[in-house]
N, C-alpha and C. Protein backbone atom coordinates (compact mmCIF):
# COMPACT_ATOMS: atom_id res chain seq x y z
N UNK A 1 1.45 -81.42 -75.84
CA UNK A 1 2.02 -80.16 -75.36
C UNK A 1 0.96 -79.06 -75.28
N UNK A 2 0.10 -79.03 -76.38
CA UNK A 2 -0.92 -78.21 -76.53
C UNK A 2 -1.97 -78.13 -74.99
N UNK A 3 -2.13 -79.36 -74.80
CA UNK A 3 -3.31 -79.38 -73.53
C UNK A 3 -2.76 -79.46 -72.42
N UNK A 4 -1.49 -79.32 -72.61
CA UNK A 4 -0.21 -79.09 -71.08
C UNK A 4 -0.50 -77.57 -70.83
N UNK A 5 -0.29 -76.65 -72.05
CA UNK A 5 -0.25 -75.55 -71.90
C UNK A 5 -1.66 -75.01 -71.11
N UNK A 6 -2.54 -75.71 -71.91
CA UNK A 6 -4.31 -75.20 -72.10
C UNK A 6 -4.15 -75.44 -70.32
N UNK A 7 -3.94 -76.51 -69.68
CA UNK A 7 -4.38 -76.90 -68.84
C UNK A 7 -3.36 -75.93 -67.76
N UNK A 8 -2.57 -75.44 -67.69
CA UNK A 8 -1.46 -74.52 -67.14
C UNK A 8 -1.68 -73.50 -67.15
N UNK A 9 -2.43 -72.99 -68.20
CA UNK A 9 -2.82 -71.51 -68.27
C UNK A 9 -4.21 -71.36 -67.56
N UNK A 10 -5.10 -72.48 -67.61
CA UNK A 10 -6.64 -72.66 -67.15
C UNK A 10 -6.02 -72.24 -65.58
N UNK A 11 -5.45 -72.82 -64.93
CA UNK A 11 -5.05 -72.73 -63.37
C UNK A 11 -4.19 -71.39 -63.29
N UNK A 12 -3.74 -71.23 -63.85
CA UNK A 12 -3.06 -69.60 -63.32
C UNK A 12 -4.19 -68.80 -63.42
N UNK A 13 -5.20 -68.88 -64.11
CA UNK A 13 -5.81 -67.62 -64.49
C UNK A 13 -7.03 -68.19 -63.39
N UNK A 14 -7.20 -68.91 -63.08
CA UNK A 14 -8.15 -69.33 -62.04
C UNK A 14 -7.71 -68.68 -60.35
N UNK A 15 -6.11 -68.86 -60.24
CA UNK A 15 -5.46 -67.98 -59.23
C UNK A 15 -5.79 -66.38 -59.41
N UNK A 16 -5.28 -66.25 -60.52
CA UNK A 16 -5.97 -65.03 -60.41
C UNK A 16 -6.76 -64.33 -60.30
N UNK A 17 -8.04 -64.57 -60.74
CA UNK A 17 -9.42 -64.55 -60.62
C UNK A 17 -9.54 -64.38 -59.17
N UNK A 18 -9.33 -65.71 -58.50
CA UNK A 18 -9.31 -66.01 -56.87
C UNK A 18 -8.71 -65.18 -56.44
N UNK A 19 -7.59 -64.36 -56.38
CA UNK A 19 -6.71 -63.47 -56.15
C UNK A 19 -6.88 -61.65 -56.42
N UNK A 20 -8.06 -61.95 -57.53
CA UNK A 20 -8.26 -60.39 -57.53
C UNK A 20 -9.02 -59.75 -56.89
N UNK A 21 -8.86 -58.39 -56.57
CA UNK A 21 -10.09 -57.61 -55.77
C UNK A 21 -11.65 -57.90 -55.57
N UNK A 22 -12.41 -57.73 -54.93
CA UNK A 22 -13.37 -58.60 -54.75
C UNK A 22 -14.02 -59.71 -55.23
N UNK A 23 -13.03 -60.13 -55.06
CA UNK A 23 -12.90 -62.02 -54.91
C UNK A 23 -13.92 -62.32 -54.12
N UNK A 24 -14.74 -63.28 -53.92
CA UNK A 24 -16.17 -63.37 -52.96
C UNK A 24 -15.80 -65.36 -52.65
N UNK A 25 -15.85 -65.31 -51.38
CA UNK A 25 -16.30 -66.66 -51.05
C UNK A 25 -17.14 -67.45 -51.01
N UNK A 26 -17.14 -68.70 -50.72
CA UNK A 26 -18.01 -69.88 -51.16
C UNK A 26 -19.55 -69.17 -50.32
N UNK A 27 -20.06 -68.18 -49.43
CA UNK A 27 -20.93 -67.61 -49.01
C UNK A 27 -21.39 -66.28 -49.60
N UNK A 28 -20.33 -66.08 -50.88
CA UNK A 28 -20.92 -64.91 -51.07
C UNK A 28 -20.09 -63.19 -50.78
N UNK A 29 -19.31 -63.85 -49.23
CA UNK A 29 -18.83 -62.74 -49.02
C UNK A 29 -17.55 -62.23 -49.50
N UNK A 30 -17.09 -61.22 -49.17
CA UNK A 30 -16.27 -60.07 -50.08
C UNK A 30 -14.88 -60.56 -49.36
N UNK A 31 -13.79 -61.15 -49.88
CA UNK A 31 -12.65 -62.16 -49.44
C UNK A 31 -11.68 -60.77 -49.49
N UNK A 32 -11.68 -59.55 -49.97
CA UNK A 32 -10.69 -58.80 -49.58
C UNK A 32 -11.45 -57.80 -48.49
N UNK A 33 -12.36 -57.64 -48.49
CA UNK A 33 -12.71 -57.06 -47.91
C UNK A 33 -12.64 -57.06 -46.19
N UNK A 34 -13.26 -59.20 -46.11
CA UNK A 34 -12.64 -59.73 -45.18
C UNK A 34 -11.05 -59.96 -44.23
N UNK A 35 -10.05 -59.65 -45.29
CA UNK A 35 -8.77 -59.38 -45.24
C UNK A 35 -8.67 -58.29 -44.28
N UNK A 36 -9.37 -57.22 -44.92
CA UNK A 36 -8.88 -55.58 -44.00
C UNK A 36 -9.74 -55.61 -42.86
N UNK A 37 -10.70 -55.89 -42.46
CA UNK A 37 -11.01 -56.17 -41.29
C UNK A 37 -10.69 -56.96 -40.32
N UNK A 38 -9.75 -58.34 -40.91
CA UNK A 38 -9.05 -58.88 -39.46
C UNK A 38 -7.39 -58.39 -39.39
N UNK A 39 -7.40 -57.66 -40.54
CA UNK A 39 -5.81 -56.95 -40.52
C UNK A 39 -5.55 -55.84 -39.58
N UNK A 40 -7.08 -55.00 -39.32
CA UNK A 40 -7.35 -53.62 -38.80
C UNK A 40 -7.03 -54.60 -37.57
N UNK A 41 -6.25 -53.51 -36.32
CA UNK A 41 -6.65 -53.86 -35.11
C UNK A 41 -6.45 -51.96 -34.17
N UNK A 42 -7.02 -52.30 -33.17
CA UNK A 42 -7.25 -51.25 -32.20
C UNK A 42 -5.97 -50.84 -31.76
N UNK A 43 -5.75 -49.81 -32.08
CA UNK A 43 -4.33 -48.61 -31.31
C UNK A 43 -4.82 -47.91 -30.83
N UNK A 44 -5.89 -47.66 -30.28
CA UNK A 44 -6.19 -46.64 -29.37
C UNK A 44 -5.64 -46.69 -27.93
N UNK A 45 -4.91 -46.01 -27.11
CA UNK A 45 -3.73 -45.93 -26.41
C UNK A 45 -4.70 -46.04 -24.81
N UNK A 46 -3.83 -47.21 -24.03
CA UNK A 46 -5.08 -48.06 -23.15
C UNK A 46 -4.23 -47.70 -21.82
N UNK A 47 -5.09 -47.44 -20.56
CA UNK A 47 -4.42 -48.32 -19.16
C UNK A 47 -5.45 -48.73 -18.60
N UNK A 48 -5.11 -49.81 -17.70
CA UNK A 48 -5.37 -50.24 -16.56
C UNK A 48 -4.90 -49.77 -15.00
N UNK A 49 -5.79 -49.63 -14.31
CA UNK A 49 -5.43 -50.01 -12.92
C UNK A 49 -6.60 -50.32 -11.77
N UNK A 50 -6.06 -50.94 -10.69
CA UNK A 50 -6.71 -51.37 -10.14
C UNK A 50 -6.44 -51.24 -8.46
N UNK A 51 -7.51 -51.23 -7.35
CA UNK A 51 -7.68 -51.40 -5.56
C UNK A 51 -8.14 -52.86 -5.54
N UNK A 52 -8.05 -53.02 -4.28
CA UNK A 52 -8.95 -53.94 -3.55
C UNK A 52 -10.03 -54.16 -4.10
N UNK A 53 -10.61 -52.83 -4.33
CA UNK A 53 -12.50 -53.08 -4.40
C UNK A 53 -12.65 -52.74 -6.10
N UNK A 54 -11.85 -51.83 -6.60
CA UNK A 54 -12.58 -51.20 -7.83
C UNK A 54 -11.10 -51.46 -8.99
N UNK A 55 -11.93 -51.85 -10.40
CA UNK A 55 -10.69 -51.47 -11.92
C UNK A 55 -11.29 -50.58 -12.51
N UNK A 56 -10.08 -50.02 -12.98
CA UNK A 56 -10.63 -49.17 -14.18
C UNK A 56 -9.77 -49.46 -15.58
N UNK A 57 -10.33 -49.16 -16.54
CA UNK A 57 -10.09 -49.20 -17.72
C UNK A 57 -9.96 -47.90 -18.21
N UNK A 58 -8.74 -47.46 -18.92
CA UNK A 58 -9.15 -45.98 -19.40
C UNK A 58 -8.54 -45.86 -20.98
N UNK A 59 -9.06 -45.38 -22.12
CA UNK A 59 -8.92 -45.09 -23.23
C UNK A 59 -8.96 -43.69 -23.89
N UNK A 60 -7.46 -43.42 -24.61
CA UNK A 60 -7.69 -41.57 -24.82
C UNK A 60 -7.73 -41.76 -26.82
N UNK A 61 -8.60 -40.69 -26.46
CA UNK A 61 -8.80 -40.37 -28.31
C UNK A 61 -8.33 -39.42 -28.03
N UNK A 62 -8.86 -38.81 -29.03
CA UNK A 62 -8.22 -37.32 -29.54
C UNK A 62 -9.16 -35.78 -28.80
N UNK A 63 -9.89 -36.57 -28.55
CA UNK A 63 -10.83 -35.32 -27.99
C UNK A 63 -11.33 -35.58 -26.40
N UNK A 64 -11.14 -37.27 -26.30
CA UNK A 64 -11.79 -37.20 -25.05
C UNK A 64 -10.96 -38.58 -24.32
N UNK A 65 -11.06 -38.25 -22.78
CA UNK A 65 -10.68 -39.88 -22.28
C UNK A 65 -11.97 -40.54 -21.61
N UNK A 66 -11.86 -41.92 -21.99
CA UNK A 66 -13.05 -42.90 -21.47
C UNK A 66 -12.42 -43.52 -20.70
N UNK A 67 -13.33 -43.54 -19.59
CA UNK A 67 -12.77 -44.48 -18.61
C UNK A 67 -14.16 -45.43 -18.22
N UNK A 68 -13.73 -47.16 -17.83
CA UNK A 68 -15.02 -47.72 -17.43
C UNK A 68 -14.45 -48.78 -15.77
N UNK A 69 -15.49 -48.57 -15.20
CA UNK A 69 -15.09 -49.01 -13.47
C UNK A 69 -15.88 -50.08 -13.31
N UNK A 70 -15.28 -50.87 -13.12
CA UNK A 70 -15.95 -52.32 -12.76
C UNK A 70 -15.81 -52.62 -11.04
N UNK A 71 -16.23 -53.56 -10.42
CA UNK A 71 -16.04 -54.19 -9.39
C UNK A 71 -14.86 -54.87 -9.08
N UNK A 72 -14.15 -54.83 -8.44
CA UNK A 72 -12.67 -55.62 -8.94
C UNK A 72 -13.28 -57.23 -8.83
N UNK A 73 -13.92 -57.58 -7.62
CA UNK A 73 -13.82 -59.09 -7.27
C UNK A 73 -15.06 -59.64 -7.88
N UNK A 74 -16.47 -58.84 -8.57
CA UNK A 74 -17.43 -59.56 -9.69
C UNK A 74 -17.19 -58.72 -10.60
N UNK A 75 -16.64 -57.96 -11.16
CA UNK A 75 -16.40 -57.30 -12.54
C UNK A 75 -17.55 -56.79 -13.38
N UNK A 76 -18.55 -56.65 -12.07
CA UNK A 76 -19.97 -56.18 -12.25
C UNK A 76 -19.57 -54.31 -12.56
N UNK A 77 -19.91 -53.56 -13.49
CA UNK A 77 -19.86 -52.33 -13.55
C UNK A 77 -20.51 -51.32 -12.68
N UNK A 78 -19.36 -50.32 -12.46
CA UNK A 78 -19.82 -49.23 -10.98
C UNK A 78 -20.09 -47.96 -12.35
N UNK A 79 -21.74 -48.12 -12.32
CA UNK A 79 -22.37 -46.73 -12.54
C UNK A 79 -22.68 -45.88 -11.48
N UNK A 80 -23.35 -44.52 -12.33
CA UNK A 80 -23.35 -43.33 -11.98
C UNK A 80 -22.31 -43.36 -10.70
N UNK A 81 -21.49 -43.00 -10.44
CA UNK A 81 -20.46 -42.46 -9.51
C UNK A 81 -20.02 -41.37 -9.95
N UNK A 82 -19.25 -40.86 -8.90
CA UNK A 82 -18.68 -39.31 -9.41
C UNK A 82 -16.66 -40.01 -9.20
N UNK A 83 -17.11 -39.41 -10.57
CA UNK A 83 -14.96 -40.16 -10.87
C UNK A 83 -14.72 -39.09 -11.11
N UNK A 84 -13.17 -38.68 -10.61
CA UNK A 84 -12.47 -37.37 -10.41
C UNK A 84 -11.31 -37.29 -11.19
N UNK A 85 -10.52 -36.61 -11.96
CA UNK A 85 -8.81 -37.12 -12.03
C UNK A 85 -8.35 -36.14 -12.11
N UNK A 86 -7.03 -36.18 -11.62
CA UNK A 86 -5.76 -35.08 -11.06
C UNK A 86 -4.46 -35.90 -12.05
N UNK A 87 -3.94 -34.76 -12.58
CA UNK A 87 -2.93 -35.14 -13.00
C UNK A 87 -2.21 -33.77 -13.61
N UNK A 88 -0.96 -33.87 -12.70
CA UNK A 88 0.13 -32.41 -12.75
C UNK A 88 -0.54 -31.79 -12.29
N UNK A 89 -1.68 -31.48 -11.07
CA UNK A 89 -2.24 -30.34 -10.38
C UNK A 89 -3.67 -29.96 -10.80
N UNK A 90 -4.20 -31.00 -11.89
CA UNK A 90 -4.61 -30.17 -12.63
C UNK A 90 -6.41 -31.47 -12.56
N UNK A 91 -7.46 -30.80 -11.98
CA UNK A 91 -8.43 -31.78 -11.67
C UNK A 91 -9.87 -31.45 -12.71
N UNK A 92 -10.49 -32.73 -12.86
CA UNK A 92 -11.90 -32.44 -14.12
C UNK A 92 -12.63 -33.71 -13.24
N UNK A 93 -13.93 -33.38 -13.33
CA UNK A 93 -14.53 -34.30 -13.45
C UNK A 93 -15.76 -34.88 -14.06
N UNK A 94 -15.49 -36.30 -14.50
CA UNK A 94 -15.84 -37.30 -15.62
C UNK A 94 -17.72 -36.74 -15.41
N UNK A 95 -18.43 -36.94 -16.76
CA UNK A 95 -19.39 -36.98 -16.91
C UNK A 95 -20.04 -38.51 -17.52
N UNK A 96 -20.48 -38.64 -16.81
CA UNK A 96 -20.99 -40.37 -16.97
C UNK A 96 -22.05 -40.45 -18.37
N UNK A 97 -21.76 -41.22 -18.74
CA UNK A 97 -22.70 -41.78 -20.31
C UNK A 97 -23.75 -43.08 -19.84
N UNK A 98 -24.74 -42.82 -19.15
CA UNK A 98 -26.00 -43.87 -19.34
C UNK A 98 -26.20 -44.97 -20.23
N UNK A 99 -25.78 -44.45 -21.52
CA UNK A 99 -26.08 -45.55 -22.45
C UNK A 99 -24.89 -46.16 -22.41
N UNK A 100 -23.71 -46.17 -22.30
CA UNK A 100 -22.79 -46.81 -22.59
C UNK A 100 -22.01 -47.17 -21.01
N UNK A 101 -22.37 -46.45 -20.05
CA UNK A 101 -22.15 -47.15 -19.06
C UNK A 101 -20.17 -46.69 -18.68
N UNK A 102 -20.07 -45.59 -19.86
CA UNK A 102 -18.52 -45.07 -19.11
C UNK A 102 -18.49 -43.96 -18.49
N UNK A 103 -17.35 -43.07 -18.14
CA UNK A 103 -17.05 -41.66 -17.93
C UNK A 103 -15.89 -40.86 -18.66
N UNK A 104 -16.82 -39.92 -19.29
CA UNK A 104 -15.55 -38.78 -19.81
C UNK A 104 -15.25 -37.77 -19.60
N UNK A 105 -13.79 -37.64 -19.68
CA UNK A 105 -13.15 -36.58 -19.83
C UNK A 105 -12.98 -36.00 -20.76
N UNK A 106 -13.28 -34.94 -20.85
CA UNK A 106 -13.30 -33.64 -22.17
C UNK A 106 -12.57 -32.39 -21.69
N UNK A 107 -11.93 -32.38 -20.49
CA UNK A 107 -11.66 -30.58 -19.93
C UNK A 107 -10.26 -30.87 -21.17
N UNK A 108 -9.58 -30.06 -21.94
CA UNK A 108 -8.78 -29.41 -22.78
C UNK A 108 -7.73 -29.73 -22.06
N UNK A 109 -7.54 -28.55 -20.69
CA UNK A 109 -6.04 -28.79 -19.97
C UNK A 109 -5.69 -30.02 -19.60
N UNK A 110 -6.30 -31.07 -19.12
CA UNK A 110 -6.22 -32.37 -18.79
C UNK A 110 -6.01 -33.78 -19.93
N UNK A 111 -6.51 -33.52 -21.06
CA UNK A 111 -6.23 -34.20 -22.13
C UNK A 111 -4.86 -33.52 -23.03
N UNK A 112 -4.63 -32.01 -22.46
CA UNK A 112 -3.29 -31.27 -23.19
C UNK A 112 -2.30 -31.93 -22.37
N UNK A 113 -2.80 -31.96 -21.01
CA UNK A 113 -1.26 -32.67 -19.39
C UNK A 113 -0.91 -33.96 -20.18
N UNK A 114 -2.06 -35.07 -20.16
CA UNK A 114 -1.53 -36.16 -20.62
C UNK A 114 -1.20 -36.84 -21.81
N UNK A 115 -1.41 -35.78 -22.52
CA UNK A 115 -0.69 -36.41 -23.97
C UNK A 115 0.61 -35.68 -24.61
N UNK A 116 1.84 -34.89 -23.60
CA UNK A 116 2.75 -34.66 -23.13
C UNK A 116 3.46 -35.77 -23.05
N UNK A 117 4.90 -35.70 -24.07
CA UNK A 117 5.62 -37.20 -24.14
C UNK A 117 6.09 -37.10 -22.56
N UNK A 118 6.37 -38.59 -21.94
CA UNK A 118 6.78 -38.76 -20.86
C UNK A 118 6.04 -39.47 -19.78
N UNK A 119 5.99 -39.63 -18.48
CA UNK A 119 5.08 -40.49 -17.59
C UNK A 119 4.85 -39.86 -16.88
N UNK A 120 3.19 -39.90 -16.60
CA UNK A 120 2.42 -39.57 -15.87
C UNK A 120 1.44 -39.80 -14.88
N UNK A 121 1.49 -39.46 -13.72
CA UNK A 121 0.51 -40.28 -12.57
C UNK A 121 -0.90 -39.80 -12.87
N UNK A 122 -1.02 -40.60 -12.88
CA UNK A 122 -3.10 -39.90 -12.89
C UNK A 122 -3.41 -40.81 -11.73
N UNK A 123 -4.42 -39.87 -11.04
CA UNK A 123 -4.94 -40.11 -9.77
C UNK A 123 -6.64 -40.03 -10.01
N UNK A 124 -7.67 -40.81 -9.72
CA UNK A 124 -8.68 -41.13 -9.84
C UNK A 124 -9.29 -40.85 -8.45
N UNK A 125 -10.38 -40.07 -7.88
CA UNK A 125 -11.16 -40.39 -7.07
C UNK A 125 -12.85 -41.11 -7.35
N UNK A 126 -12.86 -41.78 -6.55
CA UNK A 126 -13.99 -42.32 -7.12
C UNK A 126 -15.15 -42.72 -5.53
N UNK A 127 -15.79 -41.97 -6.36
CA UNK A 127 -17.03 -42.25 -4.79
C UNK A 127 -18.46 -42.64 -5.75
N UNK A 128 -19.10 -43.85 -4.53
CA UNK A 128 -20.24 -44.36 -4.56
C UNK A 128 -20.88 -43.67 -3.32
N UNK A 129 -22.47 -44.81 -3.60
CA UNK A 129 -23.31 -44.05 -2.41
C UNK A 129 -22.77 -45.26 -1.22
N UNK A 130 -21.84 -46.00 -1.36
CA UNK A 130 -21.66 -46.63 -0.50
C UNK A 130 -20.03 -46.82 0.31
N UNK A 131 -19.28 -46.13 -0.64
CA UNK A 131 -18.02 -46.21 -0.68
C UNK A 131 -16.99 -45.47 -1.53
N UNK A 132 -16.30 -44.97 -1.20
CA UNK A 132 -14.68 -44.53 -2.12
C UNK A 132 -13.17 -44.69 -1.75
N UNK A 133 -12.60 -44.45 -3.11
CA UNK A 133 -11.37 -45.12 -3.37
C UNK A 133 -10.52 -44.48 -4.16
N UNK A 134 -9.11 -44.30 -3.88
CA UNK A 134 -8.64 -43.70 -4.81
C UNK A 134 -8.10 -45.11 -5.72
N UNK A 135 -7.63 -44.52 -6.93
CA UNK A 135 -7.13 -45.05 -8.01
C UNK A 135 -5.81 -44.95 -8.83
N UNK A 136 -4.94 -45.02 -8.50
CA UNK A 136 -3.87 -44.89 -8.98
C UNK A 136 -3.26 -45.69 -10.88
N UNK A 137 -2.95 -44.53 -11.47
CA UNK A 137 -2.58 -45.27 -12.87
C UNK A 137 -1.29 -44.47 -13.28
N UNK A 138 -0.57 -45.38 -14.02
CA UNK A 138 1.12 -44.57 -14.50
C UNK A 138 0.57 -44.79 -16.01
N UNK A 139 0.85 -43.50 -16.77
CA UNK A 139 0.45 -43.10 -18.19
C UNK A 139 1.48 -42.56 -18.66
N UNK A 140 1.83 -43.78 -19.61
CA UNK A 140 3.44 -43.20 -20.50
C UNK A 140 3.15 -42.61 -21.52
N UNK A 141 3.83 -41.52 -22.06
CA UNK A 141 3.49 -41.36 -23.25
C UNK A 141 4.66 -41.10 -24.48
N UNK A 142 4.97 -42.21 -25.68
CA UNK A 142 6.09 -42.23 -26.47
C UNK A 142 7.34 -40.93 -26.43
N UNK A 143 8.75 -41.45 -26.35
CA UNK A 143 9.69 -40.42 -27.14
C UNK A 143 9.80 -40.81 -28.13
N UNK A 144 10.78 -39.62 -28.71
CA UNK A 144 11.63 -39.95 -29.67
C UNK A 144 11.42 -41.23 -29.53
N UNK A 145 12.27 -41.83 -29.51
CA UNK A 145 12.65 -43.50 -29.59
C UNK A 145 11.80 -44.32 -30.23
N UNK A 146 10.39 -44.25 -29.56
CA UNK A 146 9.34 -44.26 -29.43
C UNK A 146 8.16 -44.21 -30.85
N UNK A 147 8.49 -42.67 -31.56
CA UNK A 147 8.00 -42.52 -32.51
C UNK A 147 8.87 -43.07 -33.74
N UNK A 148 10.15 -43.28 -33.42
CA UNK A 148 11.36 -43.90 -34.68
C UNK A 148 10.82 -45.06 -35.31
N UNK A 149 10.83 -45.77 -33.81
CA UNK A 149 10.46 -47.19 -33.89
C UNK A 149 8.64 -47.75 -34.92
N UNK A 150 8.10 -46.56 -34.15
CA UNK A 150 6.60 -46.69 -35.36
C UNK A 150 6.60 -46.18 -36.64
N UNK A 151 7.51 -45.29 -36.72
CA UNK A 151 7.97 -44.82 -38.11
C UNK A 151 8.28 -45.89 -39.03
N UNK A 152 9.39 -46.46 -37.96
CA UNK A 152 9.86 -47.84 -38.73
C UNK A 152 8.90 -48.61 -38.75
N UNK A 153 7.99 -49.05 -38.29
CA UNK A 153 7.50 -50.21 -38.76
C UNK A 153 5.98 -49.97 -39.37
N UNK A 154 5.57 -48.51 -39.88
CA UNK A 154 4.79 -48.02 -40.86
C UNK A 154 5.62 -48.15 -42.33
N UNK A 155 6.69 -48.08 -42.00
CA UNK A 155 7.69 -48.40 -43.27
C UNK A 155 7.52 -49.62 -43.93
N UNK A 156 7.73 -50.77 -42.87
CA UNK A 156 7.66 -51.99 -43.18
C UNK A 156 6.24 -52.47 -43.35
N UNK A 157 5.11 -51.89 -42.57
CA UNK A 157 3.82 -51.98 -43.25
C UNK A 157 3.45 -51.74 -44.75
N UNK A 158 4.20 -50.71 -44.97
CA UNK A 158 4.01 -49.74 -46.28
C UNK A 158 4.49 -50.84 -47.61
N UNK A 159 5.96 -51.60 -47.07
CA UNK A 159 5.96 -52.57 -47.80
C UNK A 159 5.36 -53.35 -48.00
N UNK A 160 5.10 -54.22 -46.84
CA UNK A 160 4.21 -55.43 -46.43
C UNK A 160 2.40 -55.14 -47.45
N UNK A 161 2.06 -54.02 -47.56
CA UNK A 161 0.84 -53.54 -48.24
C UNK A 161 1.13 -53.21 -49.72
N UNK A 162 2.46 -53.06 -50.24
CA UNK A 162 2.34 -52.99 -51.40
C UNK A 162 2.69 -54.73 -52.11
N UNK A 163 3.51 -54.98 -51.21
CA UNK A 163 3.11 -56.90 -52.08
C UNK A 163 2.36 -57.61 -51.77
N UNK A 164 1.13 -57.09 -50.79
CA UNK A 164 -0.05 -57.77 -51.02
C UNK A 164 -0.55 -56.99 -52.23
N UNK A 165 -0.90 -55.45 -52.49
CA UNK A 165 -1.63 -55.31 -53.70
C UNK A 165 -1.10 -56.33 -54.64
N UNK A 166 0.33 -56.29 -54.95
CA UNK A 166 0.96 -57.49 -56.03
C UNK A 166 -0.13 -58.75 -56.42
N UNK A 167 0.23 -59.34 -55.08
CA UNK A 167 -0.42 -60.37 -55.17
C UNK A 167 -1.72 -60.46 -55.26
N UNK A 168 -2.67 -59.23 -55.09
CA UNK A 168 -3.96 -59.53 -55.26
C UNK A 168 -4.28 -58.66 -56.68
N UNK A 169 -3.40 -58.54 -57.84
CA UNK A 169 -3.43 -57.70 -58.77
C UNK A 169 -3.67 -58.52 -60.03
N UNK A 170 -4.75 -58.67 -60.83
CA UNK A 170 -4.84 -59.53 -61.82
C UNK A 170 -3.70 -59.38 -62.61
N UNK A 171 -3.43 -57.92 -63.07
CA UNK A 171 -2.29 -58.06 -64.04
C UNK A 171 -1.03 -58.10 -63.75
N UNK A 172 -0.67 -58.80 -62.37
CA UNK A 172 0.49 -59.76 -61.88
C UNK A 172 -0.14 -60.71 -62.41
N UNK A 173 -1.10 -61.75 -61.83
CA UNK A 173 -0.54 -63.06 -62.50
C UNK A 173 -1.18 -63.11 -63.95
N UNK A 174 -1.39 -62.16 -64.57
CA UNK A 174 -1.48 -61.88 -66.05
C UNK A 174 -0.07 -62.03 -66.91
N UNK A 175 0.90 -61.21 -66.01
CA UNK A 175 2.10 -61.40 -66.22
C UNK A 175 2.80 -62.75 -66.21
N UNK A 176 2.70 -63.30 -64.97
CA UNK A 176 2.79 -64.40 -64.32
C UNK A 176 2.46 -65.37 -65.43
N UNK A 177 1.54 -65.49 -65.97
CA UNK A 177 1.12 -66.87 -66.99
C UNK A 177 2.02 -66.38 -67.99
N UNK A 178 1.69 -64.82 -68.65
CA UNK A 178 2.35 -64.47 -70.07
C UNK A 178 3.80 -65.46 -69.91
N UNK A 179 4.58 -64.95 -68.91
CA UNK A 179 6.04 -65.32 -68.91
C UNK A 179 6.17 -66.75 -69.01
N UNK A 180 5.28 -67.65 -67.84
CA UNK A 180 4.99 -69.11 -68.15
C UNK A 180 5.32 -69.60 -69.66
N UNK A 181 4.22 -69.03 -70.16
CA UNK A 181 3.94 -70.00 -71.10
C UNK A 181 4.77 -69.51 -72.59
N UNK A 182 5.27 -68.29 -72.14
CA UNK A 182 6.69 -67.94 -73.00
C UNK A 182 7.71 -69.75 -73.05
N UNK A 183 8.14 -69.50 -71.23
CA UNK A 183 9.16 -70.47 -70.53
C UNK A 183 8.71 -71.64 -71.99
N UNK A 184 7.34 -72.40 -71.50
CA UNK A 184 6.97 -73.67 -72.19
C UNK A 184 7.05 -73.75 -73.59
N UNK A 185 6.77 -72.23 -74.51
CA UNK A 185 7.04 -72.26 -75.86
C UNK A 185 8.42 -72.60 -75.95
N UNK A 186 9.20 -71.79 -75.43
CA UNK A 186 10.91 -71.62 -75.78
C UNK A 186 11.44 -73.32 -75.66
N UNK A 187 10.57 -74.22 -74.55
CA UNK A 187 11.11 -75.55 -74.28
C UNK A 187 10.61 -76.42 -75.00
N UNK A 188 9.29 -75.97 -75.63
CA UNK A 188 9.22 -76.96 -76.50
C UNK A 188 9.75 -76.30 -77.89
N UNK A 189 9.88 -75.26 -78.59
CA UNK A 189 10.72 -75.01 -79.78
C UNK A 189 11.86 -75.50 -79.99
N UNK A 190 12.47 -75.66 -78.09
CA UNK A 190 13.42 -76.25 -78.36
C UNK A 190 14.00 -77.76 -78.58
N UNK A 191 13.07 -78.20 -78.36
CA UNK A 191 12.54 -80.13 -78.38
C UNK A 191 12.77 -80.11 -79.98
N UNK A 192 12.04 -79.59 -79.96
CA UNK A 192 11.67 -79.84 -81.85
C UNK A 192 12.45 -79.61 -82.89
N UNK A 193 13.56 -78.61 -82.46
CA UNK A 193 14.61 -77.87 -82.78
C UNK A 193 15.94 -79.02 -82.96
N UNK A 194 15.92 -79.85 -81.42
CA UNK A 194 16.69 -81.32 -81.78
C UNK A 194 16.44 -82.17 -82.09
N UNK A 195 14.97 -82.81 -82.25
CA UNK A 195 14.65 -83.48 -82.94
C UNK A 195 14.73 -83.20 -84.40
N UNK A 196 14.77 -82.35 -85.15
CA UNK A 196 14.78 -82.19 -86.40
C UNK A 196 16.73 -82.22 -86.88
């Protein structure tokens, strides 16, 4: 009974170990750490649209919108161009980034138009030294409804993140064995208890 226990308690506490905060894998690396980086994913609020000839990609932060223009039919990228956008009356145009090969928008009134709950046309002009095109994109932006629904399921994140700490908490399965090997005393006291 003795080396039932020994050997029962050796493996829980080995889970745990494995289970606690920087826990490191067979390379070395940091196993929770690894966790929150494939857990993280990108919400940064996206459209697409696309012509004949040209896509665009467009992404809004908080301060600025990026947009990047490819070729539609080689998906080869359309630098330096002059990209335009209108939306509710209201026109800026993009300053191109060299190193990174996008265009942004920074004018205030134009990032205030479209992040206004509701849907919105944004209209793109876009001229090369060889050609232009307009661009058409529909940009929703959450209601009510909308924000309930992420409310709710920051809720259920909120849970979902507190029983992982659980589980990655040594003094859970600290607990976890204590109670064990309570269970195994009480069953074998009680063996012995009818045998006698």
């Amino acid at each position: 009974m003795k080396h039932l226990l020994f050997s029962v308690f050796a493996l829980l506490l080995a889970c745990a170990l494995h289970a606690a905060p920087g826990a490191h894998g067979p390379n070395g690396e940091h196993l929770d750490a690894a966790v929150s980086a494939a857990s993280s994913s990108d919400v940064t609020p996206k459209f697409e649209a696309f012509t004949e000839n040209f896509e665009l990609v467009g992404r809004l932060y908080d301060t600025h919108l990026l947009v990047l223009v490819d070729v539609y039919k080689t998906n080869l990228p359309v630098l330096n161009a002059s990209v335009e956008l209108e939306v509710n009356g209201l026109k800026a145009q993009a300053t191109f980034h060299e190193d990174a090969g996008d265009y942004a928008f920074n004018d205030v009134q134009i990032l205030a138009a479209i992040k206004k709950p509701g849907e919105h046309e944004l209209v793109f002009t876009l001229s090369t030294e060889t050609e232009s095109d307009l661009i058409l994109a529909t940009w929703v932006v959450g209601t009510e409804i909308d924000d309930h629904e992420h409310e709710h399921g920051e809720h259920d994140h909120h849970h979902d993140s507190q029983l992982g700490e659980w589980l990655h908490s040594p003094l859970f399965w600290a607990l976890i064995v204590g109670v064990f090997i309570s269970v195994l005393v009480l069953i074998s006291r009680f063996r012995l208890s009818r045998k006698n």
